[in-house]
C-alpha atoms as a PDB file:
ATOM      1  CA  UNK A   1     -16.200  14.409 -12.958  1.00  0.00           C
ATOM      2  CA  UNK A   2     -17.199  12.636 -15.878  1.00  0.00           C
ATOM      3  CA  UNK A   3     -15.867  11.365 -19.515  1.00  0.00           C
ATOM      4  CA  UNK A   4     -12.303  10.539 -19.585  1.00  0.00           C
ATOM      5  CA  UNK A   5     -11.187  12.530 -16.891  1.00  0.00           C
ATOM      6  CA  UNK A   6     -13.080  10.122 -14.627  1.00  0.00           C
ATOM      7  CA  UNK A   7     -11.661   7.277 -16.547  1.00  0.00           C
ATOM      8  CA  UNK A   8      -8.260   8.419 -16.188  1.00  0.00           C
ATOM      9  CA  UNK A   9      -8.607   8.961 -12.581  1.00  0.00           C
ATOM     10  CA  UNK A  10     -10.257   5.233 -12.235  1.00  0.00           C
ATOM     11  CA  UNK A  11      -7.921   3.570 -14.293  1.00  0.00           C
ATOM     12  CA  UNK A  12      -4.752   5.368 -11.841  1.00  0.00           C
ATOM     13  CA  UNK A  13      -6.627   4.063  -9.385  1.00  0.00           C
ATOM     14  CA  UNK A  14      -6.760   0.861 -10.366  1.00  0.00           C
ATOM     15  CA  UNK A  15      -3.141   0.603 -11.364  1.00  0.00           C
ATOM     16  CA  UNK A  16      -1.863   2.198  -8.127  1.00  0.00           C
ATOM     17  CA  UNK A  17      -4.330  -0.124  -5.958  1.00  0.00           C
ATOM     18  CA  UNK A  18      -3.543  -3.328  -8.142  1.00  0.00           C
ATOM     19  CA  UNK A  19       0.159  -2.552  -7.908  1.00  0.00           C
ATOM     20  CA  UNK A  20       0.185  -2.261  -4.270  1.00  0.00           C
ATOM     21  CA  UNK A  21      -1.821  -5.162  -4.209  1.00  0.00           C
ATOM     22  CA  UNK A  22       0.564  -7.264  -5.914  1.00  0.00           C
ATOM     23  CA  UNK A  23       3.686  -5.931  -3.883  1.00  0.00           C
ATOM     24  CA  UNK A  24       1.961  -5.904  -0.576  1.00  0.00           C
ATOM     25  CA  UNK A  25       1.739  -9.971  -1.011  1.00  0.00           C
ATOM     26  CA  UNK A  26       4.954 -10.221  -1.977  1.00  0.00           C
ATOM     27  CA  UNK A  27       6.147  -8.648   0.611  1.00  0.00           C
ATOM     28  CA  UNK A  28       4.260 -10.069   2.970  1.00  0.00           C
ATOM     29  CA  UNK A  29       4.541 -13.817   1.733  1.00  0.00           C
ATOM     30  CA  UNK A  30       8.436 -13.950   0.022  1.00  0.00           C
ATOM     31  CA  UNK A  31      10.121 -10.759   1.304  1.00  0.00           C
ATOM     32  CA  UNK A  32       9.539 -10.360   4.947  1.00  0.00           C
ATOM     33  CA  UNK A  33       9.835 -14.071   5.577  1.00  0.00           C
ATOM     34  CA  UNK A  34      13.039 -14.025   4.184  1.00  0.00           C
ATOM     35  CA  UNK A  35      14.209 -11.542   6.216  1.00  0.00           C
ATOM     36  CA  UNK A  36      14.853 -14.150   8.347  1.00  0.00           C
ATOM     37  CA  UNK A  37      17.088 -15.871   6.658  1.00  0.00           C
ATOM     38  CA  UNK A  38      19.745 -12.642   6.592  1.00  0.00           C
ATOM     39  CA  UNK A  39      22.698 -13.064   9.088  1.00  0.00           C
ATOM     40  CA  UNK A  40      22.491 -11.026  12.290  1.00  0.00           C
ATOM     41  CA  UNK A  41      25.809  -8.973  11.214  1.00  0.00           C
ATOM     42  CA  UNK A  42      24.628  -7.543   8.156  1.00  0.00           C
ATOM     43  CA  UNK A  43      20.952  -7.185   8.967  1.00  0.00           C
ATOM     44  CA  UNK A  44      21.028  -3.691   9.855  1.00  0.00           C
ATOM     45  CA  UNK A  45      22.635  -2.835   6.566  1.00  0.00           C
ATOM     46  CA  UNK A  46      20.325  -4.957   4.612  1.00  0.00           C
ATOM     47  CA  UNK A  47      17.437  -3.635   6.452  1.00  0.00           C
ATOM     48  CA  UNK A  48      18.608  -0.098   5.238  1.00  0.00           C
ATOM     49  CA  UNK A  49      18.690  -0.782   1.714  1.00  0.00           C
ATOM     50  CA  UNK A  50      15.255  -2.599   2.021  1.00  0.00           C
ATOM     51  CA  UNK A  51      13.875   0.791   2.416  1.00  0.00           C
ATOM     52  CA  UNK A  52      15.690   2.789   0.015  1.00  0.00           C
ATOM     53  CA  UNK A  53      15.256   0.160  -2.739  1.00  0.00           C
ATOM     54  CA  UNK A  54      11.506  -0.273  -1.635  1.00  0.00           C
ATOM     55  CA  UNK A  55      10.374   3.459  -2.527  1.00  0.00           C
ATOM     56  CA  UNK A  56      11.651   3.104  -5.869  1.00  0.00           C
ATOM     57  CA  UNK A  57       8.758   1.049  -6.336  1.00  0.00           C
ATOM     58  CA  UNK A  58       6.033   1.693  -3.585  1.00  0.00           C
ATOM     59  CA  UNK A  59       6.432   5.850  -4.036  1.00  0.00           C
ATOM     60  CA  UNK A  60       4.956   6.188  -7.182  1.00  0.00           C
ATOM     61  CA  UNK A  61       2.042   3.550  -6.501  1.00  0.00           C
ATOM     62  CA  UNK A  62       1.111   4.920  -3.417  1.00  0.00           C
ATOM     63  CA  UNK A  63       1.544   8.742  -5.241  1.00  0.00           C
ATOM     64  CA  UNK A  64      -0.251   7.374  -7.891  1.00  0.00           C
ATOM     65  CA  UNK A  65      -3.128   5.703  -6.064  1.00  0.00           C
ATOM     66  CA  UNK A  66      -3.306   8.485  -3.144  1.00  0.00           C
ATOM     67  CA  UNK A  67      -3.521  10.951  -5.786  1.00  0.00           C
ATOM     68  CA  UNK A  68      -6.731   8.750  -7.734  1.00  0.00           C
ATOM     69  CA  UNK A  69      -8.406   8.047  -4.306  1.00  0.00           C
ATOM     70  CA  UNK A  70      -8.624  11.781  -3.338  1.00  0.00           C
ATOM     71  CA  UNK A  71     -10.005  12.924  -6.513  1.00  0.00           C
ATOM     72  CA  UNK A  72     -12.637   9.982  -6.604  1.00  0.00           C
ATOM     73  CA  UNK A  73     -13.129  11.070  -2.799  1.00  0.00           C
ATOM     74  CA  UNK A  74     -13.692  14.756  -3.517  1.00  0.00           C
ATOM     75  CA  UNK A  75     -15.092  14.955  -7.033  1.00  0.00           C
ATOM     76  CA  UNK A  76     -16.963  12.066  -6.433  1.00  0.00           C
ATOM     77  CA  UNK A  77     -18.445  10.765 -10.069  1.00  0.00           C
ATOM     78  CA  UNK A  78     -22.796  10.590 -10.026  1.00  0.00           C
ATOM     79  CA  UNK A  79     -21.906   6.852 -11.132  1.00  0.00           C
ATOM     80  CA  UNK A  80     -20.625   5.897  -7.362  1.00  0.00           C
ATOM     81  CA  UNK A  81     -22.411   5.823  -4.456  1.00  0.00           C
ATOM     82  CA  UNK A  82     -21.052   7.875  -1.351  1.00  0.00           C
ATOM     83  CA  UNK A  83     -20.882   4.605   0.517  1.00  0.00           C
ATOM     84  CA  UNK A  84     -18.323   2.704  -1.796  1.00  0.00           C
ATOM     85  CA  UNK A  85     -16.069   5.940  -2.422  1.00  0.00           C
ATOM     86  CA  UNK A  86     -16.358   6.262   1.917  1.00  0.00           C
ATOM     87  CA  UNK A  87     -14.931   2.813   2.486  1.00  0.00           C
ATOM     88  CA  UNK A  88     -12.377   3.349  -0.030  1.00  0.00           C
ATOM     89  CA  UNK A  89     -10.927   6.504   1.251  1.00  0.00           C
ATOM     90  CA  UNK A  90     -11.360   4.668   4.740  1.00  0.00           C
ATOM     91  CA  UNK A  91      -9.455   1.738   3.345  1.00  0.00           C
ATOM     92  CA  UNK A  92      -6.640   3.767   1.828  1.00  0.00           C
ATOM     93  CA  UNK A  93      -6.415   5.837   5.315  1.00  0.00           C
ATOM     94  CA  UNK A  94      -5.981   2.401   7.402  1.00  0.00           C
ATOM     95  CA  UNK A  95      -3.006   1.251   4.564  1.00  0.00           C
ATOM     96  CA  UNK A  96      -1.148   4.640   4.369  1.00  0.00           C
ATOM     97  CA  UNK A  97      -1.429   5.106   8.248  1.00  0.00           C
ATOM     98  CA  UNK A  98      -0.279   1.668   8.885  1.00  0.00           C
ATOM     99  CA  UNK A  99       2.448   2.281   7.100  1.00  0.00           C
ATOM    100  CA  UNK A 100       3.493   5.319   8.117  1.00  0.00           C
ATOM    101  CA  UNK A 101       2.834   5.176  12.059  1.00  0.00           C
ATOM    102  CA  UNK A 102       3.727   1.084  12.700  1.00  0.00           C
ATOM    103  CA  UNK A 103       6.016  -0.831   9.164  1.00  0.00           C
ATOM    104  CA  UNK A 104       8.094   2.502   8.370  1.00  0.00           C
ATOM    105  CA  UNK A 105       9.086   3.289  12.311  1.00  0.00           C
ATOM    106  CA  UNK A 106       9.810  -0.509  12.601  1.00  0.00           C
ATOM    107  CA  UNK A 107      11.762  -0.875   9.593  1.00  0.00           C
ATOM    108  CA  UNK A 108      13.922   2.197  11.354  1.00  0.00           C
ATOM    109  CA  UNK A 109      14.194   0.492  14.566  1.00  0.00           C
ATOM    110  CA  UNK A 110      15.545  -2.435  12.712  1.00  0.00           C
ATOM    111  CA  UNK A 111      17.999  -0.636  10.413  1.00  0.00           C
ATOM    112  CA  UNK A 112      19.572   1.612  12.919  1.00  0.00           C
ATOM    113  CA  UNK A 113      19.809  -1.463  15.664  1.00  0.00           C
ATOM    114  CA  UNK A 114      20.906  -4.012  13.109  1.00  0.00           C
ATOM    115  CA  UNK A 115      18.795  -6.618  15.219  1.00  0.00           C
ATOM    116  CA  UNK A 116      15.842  -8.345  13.659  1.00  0.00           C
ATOM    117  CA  UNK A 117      14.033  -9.150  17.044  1.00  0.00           C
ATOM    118  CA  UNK A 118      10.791  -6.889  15.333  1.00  0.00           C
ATOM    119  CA  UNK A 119      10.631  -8.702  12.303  1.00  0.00           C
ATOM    120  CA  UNK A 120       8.244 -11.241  13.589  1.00  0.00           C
ATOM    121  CA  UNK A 121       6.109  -8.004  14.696  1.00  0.00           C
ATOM    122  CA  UNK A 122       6.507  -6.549  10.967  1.00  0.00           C
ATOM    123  CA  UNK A 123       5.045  -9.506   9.462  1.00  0.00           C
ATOM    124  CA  UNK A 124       2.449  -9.848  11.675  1.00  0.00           C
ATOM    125  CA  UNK A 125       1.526  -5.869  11.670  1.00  0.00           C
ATOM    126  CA  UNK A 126       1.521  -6.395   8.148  1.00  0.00           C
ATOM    127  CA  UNK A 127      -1.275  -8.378   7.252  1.00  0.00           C
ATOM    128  CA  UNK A 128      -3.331  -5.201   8.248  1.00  0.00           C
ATOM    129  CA  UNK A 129      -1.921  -3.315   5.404  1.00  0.00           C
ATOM    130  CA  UNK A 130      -2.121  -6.815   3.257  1.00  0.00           C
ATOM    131  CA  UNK A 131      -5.975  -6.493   3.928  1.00  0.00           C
ATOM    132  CA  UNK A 132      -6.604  -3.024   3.009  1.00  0.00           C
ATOM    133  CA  UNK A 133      -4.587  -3.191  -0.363  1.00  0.00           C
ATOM    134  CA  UNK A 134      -6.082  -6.399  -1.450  1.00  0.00           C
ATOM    135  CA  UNK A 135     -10.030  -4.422  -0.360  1.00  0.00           C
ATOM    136  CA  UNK A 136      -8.023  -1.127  -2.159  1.00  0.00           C
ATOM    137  CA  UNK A 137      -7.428  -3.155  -5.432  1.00  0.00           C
ATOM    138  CA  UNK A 138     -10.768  -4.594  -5.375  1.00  0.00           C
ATOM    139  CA  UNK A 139     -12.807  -1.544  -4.293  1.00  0.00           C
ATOM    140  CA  UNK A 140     -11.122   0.212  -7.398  1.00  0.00           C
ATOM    141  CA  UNK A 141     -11.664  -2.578  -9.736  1.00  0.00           C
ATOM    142  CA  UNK A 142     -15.472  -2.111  -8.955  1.00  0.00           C
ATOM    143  CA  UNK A 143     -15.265   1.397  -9.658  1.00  0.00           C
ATOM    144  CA  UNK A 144     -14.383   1.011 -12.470  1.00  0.00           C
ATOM    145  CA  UNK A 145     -16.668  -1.685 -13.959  1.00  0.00           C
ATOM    146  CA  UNK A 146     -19.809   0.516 -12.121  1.00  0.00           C
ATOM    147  CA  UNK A 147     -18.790   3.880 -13.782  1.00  0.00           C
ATOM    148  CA  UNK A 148     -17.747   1.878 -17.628  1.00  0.00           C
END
């Protein structure tokens, strides 16, 4: 891959990373703490539309992203070593895993028992995925300056 194919691919990659990068910390630092502040009643509801409303805007990132990472992974440019396209796709795998084997199954636990008892579990589960978006964004932000 080379020219602006490659370019396109590193600059989705850097938009999906730096995207999820920016969500992931507000999640993790405004969001989820203030989960806590949402009355036991109408947690279970809230905790519902967390997750639909959520998608809207970590779907296409994460498409977006997944979609740049593989192609970087598999057509991997002569201007990147093996090593730094390795630990990205690693780093990608530990954030998309995380989230779909340990936040997703807790944010269902929450929503369907309408009892926040996991949250504290959630925010501290989700500093993993806090770490491997903010080494996502910064892995792709290298790529890009290496292959300019």
């Amino acid at each position: 891959m080379t020219g602006w194919p490659l370019q396109a691919v590193l600059i989705a990659q850097v938009l999906g990373s730096a995207g999820m990068f920016g969500v992931i910390w507000v999640i993790q630092l405004v969001h989820y703490p203030l989960m806590r502040k949402v009355p036991m009643a109408a947690f279970g509801a809230f905790e519902t539309e967390h997750q639909r409303r959520i998608t809207y805007v970590v779907g296409p990132l994460m498409a977006i992203e997944g979609i740049a990472v593989l192609a970087v992974f598999f057509a991997r440019p002569s201007c990147l070593s093996f090593t730094i396209v390795l630990v990205g796709g690693i780093v990608e795998a530990v954030a998309i895993s995380t989230t779909a084997f340990v936040s997703a199954p807790m944010h269902g636990r929450m929503a369907a028992s309408g009892n926040p008892a996991l949250l504290d579990r959630l925010i501290a589960t989700n500093w993993i995925r806090t770490a491997a978006w903010t080494a996502r964004a910064a892995l792709a932000i290298a790529m890009l300056a290496i292959c300019r």
